[in-house]
C-alpha atoms as a PDB file:
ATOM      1  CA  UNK A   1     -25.827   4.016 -42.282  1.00  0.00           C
ATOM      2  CA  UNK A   2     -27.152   0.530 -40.985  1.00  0.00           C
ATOM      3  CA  UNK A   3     -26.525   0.157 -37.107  1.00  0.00           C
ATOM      4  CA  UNK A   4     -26.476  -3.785 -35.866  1.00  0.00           C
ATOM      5  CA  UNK A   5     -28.635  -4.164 -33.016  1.00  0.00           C
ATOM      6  CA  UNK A   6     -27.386  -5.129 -30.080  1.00  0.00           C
ATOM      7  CA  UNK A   7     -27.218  -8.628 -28.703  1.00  0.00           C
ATOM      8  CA  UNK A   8     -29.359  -8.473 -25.697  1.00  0.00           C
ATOM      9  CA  UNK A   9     -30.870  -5.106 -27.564  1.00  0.00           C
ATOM     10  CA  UNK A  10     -29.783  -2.561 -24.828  1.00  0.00           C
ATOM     11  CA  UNK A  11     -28.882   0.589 -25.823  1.00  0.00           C
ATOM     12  CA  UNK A  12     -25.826   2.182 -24.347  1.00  0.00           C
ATOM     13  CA  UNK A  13     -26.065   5.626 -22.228  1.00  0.00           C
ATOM     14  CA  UNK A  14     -24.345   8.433 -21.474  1.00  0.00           C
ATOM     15  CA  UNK A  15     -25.160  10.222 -18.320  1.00  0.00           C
ATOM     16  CA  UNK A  16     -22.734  12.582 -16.223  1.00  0.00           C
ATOM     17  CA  UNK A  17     -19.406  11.365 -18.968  1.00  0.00           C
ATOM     18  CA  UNK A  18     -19.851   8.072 -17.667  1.00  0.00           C
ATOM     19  CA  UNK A  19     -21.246   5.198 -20.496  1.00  0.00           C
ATOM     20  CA  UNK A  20     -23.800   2.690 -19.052  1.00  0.00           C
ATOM     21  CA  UNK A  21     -23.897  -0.940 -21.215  1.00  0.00           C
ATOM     22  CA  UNK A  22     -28.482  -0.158 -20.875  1.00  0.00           C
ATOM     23  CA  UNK A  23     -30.710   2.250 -19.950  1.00  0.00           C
ATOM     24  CA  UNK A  24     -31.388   0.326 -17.122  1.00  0.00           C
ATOM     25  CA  UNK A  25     -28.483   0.601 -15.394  1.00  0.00           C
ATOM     26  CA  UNK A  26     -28.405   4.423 -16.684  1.00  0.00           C
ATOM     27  CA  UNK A  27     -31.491   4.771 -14.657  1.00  0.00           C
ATOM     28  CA  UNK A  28     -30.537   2.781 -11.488  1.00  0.00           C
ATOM     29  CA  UNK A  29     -27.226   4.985 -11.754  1.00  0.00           C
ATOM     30  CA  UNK A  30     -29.763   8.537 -11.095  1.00  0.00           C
ATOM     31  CA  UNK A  31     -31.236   6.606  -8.407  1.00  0.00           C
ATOM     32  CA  UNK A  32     -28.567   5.619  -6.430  1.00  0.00           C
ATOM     33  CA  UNK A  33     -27.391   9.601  -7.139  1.00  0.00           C
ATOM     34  CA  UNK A  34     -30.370  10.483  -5.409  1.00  0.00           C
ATOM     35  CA  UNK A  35     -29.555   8.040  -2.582  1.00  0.00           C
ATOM     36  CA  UNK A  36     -26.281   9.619  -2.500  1.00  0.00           C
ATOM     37  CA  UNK A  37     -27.189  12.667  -2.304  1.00  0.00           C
ATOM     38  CA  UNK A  38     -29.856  12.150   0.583  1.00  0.00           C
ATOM     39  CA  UNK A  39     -26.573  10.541   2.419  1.00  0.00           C
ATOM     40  CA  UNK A  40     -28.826   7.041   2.258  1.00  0.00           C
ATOM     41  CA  UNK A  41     -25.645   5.665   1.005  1.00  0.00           C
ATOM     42  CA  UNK A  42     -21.840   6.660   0.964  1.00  0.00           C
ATOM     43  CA  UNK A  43     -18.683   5.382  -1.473  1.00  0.00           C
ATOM     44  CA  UNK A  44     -20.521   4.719  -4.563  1.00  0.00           C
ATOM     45  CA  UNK A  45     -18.080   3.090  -7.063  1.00  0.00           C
ATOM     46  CA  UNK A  46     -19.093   2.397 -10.044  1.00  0.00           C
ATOM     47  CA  UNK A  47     -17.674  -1.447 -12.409  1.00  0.00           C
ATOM     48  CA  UNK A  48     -15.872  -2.374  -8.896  1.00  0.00           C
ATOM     49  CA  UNK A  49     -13.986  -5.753  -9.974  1.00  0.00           C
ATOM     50  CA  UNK A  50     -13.696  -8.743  -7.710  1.00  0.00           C
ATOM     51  CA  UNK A  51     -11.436 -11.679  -7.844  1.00  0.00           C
ATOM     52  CA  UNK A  52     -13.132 -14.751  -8.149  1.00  0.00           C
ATOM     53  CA  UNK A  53     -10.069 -16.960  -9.232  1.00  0.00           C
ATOM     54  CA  UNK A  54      -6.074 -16.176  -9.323  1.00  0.00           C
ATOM     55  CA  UNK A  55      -4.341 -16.910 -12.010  1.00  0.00           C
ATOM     56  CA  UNK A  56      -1.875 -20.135 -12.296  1.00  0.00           C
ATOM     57  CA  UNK A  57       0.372 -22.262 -14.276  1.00  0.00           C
ATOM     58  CA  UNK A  58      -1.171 -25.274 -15.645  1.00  0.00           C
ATOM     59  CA  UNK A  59       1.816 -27.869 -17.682  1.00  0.00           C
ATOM     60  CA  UNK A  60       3.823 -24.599 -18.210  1.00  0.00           C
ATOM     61  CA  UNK A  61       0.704 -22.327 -19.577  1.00  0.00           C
ATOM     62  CA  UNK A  62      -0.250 -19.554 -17.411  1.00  0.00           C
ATOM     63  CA  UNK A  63      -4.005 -19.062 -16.895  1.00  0.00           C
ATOM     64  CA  UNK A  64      -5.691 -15.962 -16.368  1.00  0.00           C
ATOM     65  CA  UNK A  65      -7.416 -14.908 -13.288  1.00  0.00           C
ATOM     66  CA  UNK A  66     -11.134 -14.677 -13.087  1.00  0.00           C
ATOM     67  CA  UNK A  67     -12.941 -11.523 -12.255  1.00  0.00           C
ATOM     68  CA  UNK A  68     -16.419 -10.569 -11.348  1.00  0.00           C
ATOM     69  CA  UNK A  69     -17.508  -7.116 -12.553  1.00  0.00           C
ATOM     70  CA  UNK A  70     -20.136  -6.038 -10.736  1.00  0.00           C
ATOM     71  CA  UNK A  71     -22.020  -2.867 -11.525  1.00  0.00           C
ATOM     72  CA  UNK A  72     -22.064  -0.683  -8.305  1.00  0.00           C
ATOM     73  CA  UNK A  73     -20.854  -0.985  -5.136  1.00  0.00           C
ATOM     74  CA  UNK A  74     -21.632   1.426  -2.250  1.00  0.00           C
ATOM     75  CA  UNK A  75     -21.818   1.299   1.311  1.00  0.00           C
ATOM     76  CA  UNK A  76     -25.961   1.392   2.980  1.00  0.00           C
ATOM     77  CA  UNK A  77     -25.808   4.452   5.612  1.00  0.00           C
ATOM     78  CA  UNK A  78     -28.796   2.750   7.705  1.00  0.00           C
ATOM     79  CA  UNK A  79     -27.157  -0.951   8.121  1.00  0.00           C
ATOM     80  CA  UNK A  80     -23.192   0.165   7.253  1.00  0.00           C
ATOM     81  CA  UNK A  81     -23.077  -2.798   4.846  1.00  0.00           C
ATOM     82  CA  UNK A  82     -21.056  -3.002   1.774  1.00  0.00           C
ATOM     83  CA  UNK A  83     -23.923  -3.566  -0.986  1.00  0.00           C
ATOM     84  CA  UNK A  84     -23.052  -4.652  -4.264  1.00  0.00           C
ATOM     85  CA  UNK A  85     -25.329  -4.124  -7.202  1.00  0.00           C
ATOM     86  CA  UNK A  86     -25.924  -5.554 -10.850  1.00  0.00           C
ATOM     87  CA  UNK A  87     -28.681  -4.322 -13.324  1.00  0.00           C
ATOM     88  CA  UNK A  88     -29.407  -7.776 -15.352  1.00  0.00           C
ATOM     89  CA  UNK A  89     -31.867  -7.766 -18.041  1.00  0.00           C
ATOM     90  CA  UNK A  90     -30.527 -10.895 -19.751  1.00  0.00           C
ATOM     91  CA  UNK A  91     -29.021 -13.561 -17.101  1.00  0.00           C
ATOM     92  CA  UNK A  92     -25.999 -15.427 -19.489  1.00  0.00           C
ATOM     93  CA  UNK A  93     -24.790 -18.685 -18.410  1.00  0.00           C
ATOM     94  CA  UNK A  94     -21.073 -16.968 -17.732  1.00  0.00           C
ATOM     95  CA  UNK A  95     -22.998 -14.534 -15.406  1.00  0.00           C
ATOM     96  CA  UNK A  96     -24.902 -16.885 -13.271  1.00  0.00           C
ATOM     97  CA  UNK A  97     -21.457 -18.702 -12.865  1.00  0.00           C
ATOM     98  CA  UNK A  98     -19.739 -16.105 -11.605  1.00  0.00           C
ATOM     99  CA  UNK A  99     -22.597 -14.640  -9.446  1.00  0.00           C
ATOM    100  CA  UNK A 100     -22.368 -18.505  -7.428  1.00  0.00           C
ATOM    101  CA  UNK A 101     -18.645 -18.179  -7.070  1.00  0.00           C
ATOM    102  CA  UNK A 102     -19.091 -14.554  -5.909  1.00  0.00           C
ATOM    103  CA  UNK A 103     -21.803 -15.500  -3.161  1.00  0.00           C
ATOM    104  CA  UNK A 104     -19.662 -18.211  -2.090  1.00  0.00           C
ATOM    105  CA  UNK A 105     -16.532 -16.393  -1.841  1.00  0.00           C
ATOM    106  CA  UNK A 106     -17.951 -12.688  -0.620  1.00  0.00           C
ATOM    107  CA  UNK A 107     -20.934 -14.597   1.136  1.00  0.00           C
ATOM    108  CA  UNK A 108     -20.683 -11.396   3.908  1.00  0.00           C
ATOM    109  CA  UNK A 109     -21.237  -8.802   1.411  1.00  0.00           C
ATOM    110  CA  UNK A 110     -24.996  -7.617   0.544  1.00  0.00           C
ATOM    111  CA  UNK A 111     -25.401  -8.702  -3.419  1.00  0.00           C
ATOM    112  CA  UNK A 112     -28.575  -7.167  -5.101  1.00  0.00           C
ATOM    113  CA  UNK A 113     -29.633  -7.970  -8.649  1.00  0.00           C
ATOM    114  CA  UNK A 114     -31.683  -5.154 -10.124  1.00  0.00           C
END
């Protein structure tokens, strides 16, 4: 049977139940198990959502709210910031619009692109 390739040609992974959209992000998931382990980090979360936009009523048509999705999230024992992380390999014109409204909005937190 013929499979389509991908889109951005990542191939999704399984590791630990849990289905990562590359093997990137697969592998920076082990890593920041490692960190966890080591206590080098605490609360990892894993697809934490943030709001970037509510959602409103525009000439009687409700409008959905607008989300970020990041890919981790986790809290950096040695500084006690909130880090968030995402694993990009292909930077779409959706994402870098959301990652400006997320700086701007959660300016405080520690955003990482991997």
């Amino acid at each position: 049977m013929f499979r389509k390739q991908s889109k951005y040609r990542n191939t999704k992974v399984l590791v630990d139940g849990k289905r990562f959209d590359s093997k990137k992000e697969a592998k920076r998931y082990k890593e920041l198990l490692l960190l966890l382990k080591n206590q080098s980090i605490r609360d990892l979360e894993l697809q934490p959502k943030f709001l970037l936009q509510e959602s409103f009523t525009y000439n009687g048509k409700k409008e959905r709210a607008i989300h970020y999705i990041a890919d981790f999230q986790y809290i950096d024992v040695a500084s006690n910031k909130l880090v968030v992380e995402d694993v990009k390999g292909w930077k779409t014109d959706v994402y870098k619009l959301k990652r400006k409204l997320f700086l701007f909005i959660y300016h405080d937190i520690d955003f990482r692109e991997i």
